[in-house]
PDB file of N, CA and C in Angstrom:
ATOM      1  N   UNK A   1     -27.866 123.658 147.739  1.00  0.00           N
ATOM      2  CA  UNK A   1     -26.688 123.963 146.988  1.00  0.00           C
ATOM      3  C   UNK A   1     -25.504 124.173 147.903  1.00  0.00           C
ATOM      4  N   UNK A   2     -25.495 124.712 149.202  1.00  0.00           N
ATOM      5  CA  UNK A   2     -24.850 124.992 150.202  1.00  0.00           C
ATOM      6  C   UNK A   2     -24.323 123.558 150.476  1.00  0.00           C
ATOM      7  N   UNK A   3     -24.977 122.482 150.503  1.00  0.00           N
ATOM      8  CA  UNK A   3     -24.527 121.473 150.714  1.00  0.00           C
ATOM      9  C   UNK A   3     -23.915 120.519 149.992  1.00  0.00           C
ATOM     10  N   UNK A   4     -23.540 121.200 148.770  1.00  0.00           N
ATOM     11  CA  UNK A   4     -23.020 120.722 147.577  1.00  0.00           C
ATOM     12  C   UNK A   4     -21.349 120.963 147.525  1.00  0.00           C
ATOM     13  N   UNK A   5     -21.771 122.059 147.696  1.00  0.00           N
ATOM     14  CA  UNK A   5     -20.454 123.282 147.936  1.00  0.00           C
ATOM     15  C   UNK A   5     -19.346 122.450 149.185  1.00  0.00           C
ATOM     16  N   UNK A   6     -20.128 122.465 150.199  1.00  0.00           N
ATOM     17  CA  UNK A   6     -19.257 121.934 151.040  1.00  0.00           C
ATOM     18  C   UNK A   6     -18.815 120.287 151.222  1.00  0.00           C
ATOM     19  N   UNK A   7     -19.883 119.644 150.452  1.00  0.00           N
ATOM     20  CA  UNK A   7     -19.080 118.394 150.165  1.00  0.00           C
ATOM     21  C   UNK A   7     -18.184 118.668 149.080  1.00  0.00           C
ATOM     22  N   UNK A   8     -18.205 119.486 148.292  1.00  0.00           N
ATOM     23  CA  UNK A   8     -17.091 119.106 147.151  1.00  0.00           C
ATOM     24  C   UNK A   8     -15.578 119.734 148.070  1.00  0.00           C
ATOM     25  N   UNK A   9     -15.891 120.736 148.856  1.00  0.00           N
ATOM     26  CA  UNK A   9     -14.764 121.175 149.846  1.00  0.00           C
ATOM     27  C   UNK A   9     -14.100 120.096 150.434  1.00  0.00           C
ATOM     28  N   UNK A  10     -15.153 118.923 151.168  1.00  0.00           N
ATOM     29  CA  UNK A  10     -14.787 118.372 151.875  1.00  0.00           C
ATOM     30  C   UNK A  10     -13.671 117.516 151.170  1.00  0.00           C
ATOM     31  N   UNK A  11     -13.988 117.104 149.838  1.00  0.00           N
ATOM     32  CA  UNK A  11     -13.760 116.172 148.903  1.00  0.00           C
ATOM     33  C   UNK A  11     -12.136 116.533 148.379  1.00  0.00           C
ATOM     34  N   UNK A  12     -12.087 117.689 147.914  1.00  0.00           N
ATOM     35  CA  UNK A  12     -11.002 118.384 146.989  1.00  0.00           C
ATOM     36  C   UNK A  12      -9.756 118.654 148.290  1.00  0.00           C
ATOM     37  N   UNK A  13     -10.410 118.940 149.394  1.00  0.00           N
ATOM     38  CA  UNK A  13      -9.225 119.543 150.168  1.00  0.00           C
ATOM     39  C   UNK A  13      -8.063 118.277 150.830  1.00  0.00           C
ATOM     40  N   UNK A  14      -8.711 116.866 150.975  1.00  0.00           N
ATOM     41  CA  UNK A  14      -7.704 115.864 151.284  1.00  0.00           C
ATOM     42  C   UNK A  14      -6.780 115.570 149.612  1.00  0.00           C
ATOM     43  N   UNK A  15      -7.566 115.649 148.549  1.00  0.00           N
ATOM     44  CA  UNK A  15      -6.624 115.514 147.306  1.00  0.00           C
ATOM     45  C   UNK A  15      -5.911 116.822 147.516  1.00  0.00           C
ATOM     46  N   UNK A  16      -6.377 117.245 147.714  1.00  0.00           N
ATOM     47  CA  UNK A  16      -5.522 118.513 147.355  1.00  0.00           C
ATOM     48  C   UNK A  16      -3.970 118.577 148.313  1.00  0.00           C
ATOM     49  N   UNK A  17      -4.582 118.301 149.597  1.00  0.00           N
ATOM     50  CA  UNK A  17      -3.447 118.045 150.014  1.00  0.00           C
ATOM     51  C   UNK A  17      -2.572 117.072 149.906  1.00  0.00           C
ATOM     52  N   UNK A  18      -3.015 116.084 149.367  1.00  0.00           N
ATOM     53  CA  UNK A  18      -2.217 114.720 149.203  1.00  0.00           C
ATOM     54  C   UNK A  18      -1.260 115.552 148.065  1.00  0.00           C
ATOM     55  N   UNK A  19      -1.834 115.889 146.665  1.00  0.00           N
ATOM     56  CA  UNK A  19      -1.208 116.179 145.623  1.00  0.00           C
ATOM     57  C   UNK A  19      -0.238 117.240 146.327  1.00  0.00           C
ATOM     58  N   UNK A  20       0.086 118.071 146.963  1.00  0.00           N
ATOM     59  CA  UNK A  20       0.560 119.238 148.011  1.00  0.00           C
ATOM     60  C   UNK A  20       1.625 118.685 148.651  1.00  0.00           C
ATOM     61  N   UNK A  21       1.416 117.369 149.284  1.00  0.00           N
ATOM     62  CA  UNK A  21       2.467 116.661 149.617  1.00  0.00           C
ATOM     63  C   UNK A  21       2.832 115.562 149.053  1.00  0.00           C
ATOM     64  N   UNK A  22       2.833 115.515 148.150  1.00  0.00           N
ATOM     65  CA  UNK A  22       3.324 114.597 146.692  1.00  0.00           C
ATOM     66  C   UNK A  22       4.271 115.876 145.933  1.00  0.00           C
ATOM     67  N   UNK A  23       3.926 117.088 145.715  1.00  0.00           N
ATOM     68  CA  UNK A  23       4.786 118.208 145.374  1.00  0.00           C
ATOM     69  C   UNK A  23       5.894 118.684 145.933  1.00  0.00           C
ATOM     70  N   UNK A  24       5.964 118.470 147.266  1.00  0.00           N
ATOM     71  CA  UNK A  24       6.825 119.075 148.471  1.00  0.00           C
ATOM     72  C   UNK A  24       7.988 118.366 148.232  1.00  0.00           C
ATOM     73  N   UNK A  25       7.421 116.916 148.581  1.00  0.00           N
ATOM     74  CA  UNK A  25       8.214 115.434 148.484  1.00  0.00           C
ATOM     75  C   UNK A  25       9.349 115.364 147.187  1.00  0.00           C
ATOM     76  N   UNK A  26       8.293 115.447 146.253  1.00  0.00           N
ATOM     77  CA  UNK A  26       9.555 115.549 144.964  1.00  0.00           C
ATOM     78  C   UNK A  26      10.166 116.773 144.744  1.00  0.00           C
ATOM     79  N   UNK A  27       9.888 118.201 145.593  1.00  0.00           N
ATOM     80  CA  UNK A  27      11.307 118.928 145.625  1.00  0.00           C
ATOM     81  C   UNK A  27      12.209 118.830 146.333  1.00  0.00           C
ATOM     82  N   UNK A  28      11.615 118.128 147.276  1.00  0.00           N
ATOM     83  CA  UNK A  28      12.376 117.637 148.346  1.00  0.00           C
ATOM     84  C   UNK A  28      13.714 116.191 147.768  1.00  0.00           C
ATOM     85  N   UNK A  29      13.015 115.448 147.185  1.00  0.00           N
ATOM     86  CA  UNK A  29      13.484 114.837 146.692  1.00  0.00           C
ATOM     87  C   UNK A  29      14.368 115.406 144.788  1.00  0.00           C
ATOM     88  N   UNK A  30      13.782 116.941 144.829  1.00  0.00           N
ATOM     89  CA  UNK A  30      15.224 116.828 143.249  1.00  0.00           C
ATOM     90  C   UNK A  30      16.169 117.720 143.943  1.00  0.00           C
ATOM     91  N   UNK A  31      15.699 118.780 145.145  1.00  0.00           N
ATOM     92  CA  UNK A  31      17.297 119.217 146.032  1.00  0.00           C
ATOM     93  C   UNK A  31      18.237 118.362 146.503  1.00  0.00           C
ATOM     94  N   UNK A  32      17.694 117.022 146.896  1.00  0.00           N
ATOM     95  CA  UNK A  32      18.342 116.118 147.345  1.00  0.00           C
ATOM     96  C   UNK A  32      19.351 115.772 146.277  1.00  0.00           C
ATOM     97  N   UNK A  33      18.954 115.033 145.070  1.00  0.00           N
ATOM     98  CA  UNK A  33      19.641 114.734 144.229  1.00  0.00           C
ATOM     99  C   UNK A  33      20.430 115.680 143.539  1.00  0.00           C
ATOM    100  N   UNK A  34      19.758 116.885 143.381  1.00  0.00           N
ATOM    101  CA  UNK A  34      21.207 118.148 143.061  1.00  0.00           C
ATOM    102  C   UNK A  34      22.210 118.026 143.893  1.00  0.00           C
ATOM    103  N   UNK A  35      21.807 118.200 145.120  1.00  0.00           N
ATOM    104  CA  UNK A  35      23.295 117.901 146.374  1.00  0.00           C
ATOM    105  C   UNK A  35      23.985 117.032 146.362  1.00  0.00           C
ATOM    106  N   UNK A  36      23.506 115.664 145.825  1.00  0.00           N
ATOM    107  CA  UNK A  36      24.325 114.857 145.706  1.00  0.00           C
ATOM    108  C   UNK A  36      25.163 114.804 144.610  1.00  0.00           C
ATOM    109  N   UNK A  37      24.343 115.619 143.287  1.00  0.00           N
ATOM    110  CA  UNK A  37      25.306 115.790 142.173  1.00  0.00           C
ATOM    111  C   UNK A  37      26.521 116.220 142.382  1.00  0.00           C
ATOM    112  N   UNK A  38      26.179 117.744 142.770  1.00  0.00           N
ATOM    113  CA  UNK A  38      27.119 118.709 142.855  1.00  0.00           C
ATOM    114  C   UNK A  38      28.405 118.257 143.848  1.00  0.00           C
ATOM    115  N   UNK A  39      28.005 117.508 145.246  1.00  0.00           N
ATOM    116  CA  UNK A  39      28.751 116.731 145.720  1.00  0.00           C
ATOM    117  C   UNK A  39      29.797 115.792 144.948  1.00  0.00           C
ATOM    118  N   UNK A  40      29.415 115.123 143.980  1.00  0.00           N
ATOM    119  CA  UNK A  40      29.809 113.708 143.189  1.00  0.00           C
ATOM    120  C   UNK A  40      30.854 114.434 141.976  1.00  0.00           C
ATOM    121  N   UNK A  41      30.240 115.555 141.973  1.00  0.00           N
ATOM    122  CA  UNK A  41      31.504 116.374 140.761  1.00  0.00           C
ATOM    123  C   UNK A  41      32.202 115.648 140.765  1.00  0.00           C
ATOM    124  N   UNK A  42      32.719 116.441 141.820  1.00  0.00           N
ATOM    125  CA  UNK A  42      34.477 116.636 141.767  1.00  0.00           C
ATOM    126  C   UNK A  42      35.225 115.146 141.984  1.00  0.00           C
ATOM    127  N   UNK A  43      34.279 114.020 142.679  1.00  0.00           N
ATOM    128  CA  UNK A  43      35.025 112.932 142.613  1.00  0.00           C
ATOM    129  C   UNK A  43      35.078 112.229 141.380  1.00  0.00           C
ATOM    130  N   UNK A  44      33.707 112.600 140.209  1.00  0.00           N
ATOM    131  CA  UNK A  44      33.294 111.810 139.332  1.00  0.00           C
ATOM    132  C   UNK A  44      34.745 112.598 138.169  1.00  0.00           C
ATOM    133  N   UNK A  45      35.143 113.819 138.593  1.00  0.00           N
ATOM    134  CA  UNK A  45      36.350 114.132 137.363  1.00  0.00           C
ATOM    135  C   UNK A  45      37.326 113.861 138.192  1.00  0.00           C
ATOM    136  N   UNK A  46      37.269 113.550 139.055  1.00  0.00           N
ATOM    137  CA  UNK A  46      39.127 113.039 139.394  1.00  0.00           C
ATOM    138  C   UNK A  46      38.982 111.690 139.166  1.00  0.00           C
ATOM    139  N   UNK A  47      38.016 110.545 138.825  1.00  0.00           N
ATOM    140  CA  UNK A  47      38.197 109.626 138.484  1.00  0.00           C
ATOM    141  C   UNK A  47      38.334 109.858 137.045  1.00  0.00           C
ATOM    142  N   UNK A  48      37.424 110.356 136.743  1.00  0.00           N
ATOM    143  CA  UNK A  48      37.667 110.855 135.269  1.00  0.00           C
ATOM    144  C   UNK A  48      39.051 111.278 134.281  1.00  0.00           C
ATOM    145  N   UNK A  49      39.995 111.969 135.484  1.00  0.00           N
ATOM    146  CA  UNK A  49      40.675 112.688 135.209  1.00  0.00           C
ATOM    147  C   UNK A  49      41.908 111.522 135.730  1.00  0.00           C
ATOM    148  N   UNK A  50      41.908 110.519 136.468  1.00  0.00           N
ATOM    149  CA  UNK A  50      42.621 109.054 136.741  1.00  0.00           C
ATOM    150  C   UNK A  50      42.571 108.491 135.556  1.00  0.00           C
ATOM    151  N   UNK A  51      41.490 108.002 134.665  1.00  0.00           N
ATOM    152  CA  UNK A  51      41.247 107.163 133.731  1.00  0.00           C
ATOM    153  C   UNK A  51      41.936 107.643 132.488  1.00  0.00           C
ATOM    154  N   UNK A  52      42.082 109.023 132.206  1.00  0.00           N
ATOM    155  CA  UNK A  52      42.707 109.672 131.091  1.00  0.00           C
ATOM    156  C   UNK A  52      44.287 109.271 131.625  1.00  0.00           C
ATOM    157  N   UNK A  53      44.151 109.440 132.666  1.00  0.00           N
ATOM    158  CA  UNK A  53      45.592 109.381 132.968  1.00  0.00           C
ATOM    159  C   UNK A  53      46.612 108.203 132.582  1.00  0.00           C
ATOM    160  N   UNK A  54      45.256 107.134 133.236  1.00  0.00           N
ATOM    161  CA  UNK A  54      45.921 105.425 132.817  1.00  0.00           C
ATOM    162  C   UNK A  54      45.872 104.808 131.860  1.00  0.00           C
ATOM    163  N   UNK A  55      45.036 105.765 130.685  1.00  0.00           N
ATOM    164  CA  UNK A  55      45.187 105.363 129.179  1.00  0.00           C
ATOM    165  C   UNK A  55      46.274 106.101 128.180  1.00  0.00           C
ATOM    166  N   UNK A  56      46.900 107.499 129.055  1.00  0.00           N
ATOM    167  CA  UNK A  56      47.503 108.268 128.533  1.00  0.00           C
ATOM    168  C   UNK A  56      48.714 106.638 128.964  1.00  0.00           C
ATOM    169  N   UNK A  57      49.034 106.522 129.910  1.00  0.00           N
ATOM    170  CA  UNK A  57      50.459 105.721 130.233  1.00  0.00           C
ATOM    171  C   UNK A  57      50.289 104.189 129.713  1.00  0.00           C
ATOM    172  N   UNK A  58      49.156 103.566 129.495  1.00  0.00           N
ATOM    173  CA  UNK A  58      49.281 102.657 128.534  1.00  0.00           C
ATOM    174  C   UNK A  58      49.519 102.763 127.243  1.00  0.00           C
ATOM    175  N   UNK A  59      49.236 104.171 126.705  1.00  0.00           N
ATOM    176  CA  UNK A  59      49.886 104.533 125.308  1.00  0.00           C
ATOM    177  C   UNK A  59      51.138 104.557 125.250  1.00  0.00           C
ATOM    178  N   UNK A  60      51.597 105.036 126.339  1.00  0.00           N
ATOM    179  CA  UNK A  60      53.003 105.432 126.643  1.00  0.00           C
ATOM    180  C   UNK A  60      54.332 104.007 126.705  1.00  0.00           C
ATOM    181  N   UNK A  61      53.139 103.169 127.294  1.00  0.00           N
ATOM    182  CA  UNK A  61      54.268 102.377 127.381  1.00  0.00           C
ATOM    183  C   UNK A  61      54.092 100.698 126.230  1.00  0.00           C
ATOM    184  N   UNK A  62      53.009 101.350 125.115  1.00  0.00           N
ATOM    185  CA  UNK A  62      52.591 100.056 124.633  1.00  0.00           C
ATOM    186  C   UNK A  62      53.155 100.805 123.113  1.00  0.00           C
ATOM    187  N   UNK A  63      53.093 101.850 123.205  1.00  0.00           N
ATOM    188  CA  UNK A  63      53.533 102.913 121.514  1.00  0.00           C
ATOM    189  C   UNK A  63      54.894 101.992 121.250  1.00  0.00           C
ATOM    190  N   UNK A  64      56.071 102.456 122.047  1.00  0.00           N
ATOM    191  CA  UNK A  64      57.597 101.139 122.207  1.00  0.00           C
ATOM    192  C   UNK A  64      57.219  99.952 121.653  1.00  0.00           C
ATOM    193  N   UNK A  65      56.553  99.547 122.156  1.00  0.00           N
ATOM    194  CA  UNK A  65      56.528  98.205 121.950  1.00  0.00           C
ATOM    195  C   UNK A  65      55.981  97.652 120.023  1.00  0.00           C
ATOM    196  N   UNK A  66      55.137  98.455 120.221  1.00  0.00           N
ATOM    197  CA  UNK A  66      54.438  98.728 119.063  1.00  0.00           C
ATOM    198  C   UNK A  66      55.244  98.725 117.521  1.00  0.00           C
ATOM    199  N   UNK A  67      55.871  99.913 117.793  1.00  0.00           N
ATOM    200  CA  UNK A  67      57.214 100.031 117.045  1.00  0.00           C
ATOM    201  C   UNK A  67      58.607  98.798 116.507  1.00  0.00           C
ATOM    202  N   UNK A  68      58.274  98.420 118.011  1.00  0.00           N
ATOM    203  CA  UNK A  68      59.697  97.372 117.916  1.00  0.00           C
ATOM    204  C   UNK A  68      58.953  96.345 117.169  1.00  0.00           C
ATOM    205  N   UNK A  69      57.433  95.686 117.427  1.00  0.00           N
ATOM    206  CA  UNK A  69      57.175  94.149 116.614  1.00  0.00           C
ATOM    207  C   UNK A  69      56.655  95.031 115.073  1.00  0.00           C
ATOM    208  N   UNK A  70      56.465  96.548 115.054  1.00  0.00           N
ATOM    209  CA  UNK A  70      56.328  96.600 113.081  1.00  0.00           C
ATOM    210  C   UNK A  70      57.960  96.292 112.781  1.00  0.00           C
ATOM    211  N   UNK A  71      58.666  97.142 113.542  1.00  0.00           N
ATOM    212  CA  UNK A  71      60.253  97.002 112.910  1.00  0.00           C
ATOM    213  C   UNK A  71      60.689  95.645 112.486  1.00  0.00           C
ATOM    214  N   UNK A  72      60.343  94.711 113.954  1.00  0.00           N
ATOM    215  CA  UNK A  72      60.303  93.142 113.077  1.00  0.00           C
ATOM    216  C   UNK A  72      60.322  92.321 111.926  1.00  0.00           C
ATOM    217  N   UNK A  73      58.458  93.033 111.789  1.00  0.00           N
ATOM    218  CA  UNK A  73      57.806  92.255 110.998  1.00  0.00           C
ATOM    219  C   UNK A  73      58.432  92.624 109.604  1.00  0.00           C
ATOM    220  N   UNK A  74      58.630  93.956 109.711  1.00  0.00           N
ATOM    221  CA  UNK A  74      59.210  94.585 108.577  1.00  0.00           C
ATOM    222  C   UNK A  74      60.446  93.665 108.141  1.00  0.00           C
ATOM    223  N   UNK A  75      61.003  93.406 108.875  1.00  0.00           N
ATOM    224  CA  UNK A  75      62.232  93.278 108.663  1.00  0.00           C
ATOM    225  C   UNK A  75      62.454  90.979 108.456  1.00  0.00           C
ATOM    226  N   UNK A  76      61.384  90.804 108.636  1.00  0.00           N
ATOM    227  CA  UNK A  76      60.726  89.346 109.003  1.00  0.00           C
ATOM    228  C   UNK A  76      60.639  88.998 106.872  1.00  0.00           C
ATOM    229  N   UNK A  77      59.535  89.782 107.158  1.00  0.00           N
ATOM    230  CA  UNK A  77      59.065  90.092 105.781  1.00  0.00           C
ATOM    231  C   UNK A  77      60.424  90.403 104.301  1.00  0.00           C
ATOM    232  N   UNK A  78      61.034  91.324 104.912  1.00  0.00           N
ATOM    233  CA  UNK A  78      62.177  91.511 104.128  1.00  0.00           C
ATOM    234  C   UNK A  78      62.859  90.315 103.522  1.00  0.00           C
ATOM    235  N   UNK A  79      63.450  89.651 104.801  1.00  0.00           N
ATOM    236  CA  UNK A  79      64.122  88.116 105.199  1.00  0.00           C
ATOM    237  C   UNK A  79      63.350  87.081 104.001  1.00  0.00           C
ATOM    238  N   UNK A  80      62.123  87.467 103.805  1.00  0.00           N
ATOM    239  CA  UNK A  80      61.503  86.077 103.382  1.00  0.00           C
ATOM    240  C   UNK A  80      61.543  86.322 101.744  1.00  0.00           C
ATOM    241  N   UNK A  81      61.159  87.712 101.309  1.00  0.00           N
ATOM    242  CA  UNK A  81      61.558  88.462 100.034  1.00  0.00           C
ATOM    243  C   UNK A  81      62.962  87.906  99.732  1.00  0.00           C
ATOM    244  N   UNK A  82      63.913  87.936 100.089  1.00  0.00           N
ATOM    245  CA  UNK A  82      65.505  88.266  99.596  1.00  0.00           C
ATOM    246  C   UNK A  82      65.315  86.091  99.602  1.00  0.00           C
ATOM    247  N   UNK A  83      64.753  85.821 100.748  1.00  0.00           N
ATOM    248  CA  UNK A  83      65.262  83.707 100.696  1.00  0.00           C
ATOM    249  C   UNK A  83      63.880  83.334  98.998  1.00  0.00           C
ATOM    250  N   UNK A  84      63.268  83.667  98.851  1.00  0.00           N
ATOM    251  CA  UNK A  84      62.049  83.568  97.583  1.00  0.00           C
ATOM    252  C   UNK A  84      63.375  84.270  96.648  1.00  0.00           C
ATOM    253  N   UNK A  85      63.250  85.659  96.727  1.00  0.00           N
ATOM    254  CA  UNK A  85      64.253  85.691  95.417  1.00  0.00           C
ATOM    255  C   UNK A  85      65.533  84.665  94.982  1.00  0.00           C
ATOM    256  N   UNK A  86      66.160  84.681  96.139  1.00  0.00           N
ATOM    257  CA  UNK A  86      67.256  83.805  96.035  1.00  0.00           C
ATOM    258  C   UNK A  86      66.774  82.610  95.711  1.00  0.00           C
ATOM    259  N   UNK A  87      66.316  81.615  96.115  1.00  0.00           N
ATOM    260  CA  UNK A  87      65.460  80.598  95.644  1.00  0.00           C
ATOM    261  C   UNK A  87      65.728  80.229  94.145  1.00  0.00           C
ATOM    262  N   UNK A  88      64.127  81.767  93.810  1.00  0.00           N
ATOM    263  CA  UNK A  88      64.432  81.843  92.354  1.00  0.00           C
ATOM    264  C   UNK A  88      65.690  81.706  91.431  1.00  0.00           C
ATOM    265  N   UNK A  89      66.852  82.406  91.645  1.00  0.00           N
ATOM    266  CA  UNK A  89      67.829  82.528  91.436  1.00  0.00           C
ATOM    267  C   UNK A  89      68.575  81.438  91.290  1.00  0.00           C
ATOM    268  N   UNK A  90      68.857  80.460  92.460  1.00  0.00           N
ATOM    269  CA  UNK A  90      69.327  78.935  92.192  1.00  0.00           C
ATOM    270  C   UNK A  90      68.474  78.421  90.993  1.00  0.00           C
ATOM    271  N   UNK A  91      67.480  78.707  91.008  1.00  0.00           N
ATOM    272  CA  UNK A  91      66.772  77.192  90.306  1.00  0.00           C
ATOM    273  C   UNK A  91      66.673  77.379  88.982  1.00  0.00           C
ATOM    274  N   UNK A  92      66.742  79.111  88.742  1.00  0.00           N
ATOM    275  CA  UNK A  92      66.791  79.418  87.125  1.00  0.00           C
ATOM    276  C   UNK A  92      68.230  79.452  87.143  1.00  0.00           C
ATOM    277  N   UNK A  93      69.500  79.297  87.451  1.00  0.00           N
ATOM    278  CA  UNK A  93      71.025  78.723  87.234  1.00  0.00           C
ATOM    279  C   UNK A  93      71.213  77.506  87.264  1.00  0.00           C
ATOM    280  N   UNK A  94      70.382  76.454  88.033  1.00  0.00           N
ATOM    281  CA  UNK A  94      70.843  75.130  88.045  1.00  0.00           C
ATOM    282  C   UNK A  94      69.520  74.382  88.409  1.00  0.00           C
ATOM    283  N   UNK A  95      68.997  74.147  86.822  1.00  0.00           N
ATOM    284  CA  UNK A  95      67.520  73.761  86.836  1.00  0.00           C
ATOM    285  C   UNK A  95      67.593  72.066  87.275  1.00  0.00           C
ATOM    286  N   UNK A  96      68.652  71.285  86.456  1.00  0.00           N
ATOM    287  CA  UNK A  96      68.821  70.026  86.431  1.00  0.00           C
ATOM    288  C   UNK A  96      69.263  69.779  88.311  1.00  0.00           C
ATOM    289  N   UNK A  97      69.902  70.078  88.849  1.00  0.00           N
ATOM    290  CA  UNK A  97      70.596  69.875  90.175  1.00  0.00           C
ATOM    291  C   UNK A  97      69.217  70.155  91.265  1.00  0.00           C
ATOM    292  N   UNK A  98      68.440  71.208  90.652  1.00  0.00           N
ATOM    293  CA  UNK A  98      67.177  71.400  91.736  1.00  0.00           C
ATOM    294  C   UNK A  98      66.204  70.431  91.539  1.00  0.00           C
ATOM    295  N   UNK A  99      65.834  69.755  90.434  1.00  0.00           N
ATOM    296  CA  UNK A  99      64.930  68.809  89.968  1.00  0.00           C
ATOM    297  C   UNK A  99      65.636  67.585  91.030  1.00  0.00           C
ATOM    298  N   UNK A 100      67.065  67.160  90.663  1.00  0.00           N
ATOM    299  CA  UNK A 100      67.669  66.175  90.703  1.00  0.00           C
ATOM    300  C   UNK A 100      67.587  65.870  92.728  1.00  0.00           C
ATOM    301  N   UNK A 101      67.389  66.952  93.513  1.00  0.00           N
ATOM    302  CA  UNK A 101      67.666  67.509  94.659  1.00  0.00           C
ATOM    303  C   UNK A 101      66.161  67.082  95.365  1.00  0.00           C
ATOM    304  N   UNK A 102      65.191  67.258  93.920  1.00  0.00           N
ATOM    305  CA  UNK A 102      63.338  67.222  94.496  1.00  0.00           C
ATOM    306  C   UNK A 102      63.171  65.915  94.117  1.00  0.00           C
ATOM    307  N   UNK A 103      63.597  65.161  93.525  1.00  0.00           N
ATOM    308  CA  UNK A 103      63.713  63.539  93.604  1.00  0.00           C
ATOM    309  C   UNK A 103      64.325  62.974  94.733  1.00  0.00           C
ATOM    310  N   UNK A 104      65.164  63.230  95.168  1.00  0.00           N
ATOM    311  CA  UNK A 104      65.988  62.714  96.165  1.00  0.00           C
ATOM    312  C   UNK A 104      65.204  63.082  97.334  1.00  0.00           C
ATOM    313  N   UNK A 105      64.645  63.852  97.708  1.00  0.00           N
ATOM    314  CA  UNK A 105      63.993  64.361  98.895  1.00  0.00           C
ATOM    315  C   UNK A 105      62.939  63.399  98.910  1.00  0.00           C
ATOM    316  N   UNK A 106      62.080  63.451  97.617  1.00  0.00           N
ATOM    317  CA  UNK A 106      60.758  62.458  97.543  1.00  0.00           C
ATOM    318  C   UNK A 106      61.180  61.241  97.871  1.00  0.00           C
ATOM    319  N   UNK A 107      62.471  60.368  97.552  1.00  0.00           N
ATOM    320  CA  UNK A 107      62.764  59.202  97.819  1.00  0.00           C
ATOM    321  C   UNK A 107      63.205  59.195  98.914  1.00  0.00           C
ATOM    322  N   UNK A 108      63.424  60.238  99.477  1.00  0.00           N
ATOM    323  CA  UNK A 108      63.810  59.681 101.222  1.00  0.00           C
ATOM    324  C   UNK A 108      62.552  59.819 101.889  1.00  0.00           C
ATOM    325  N   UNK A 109      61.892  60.526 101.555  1.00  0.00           N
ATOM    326  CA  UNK A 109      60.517  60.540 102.349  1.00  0.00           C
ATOM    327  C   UNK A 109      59.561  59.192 101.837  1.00  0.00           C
ATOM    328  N   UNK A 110      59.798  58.853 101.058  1.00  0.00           N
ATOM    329  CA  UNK A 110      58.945  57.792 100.620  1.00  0.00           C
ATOM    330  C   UNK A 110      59.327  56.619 101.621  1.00  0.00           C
ATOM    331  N   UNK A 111      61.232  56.309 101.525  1.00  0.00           N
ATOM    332  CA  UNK A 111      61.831  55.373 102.253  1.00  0.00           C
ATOM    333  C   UNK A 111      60.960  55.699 103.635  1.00  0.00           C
ATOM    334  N   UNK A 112      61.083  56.761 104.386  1.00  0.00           N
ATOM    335  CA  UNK A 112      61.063  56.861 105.669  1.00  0.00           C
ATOM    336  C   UNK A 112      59.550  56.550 105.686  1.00  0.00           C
ATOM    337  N   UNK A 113      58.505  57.235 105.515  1.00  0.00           N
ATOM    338  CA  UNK A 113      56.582  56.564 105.347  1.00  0.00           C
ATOM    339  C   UNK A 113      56.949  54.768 105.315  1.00  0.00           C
ATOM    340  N   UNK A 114      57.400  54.767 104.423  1.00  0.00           N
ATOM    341  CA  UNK A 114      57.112  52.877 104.477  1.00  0.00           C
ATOM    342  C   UNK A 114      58.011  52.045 105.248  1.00  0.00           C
ATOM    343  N   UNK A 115      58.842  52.590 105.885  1.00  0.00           N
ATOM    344  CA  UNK A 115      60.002  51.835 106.971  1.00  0.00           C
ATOM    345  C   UNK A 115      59.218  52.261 108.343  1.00  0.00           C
ATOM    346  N   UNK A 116      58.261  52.717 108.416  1.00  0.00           N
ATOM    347  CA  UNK A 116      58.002  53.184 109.755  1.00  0.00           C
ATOM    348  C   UNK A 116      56.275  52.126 110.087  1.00  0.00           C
ATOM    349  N   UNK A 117      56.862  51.367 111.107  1.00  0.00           N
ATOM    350  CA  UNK A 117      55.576  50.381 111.456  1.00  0.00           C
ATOM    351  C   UNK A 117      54.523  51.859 111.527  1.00  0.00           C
ATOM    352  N   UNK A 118      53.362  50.805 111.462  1.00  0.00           N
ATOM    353  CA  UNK A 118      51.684  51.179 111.612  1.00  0.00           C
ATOM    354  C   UNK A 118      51.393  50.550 112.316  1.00  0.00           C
TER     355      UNK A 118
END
């Protein structure tokens, strides 16, 4: 039995140490990586703290702009409202002259299609 004992000694004490220095290793290895965290802070928020910065000034300088093409469009849009109304307006005052106006257009476009070689 004595000789049981000491082979299983013999047996357990190289795992044991392997697992022992497999333990060491990976504290060794998560101090490492804390140090490097704690290191990386302060650069990881001043980039951090860059990036807020360069989205704060692309707001800054794209908001202007922003403004000026709604004011446009707004005002694009308006333009096209008031030429449609007006429109309307001619054609329910002078129904015969707008008809007479959409013939004449068709016959010049017709002239011009068939005067033009193929």
């Amino acid at each position: 039995m004595d000789t049981t004992m000491n082979r299983d000694k013999a047996y357990s004490t190289p795992q044991s140490q392997f697992h022992n220095t497999i333990d060491k290793t990976a504290a060794g290895a998560h101090q490492t990586v804390d140090r490097i965290a704690e290191a990386a802070s302060p650069a990881i928020e001043r980039m951090a703290a860059g990036a807020h910065h360069a989205v704060d000034k692309v707001v800054s300088v794209t908001a202007p702009a922003a403004g000026w093409v709604e004011s446009k469009a707004r005002k694009l849009n308006d333009s096209r409202v008031k030429a449609v109304e007006g429109s309307k307006k001619y054609i329910q005052n002078y129904p015969f002259v707008t008809v007479a106006a959409a013939i004449a257009i068709g016959v010049l476009i017709s002239f011009f299609a068939k005067s033009r070689p193929e």
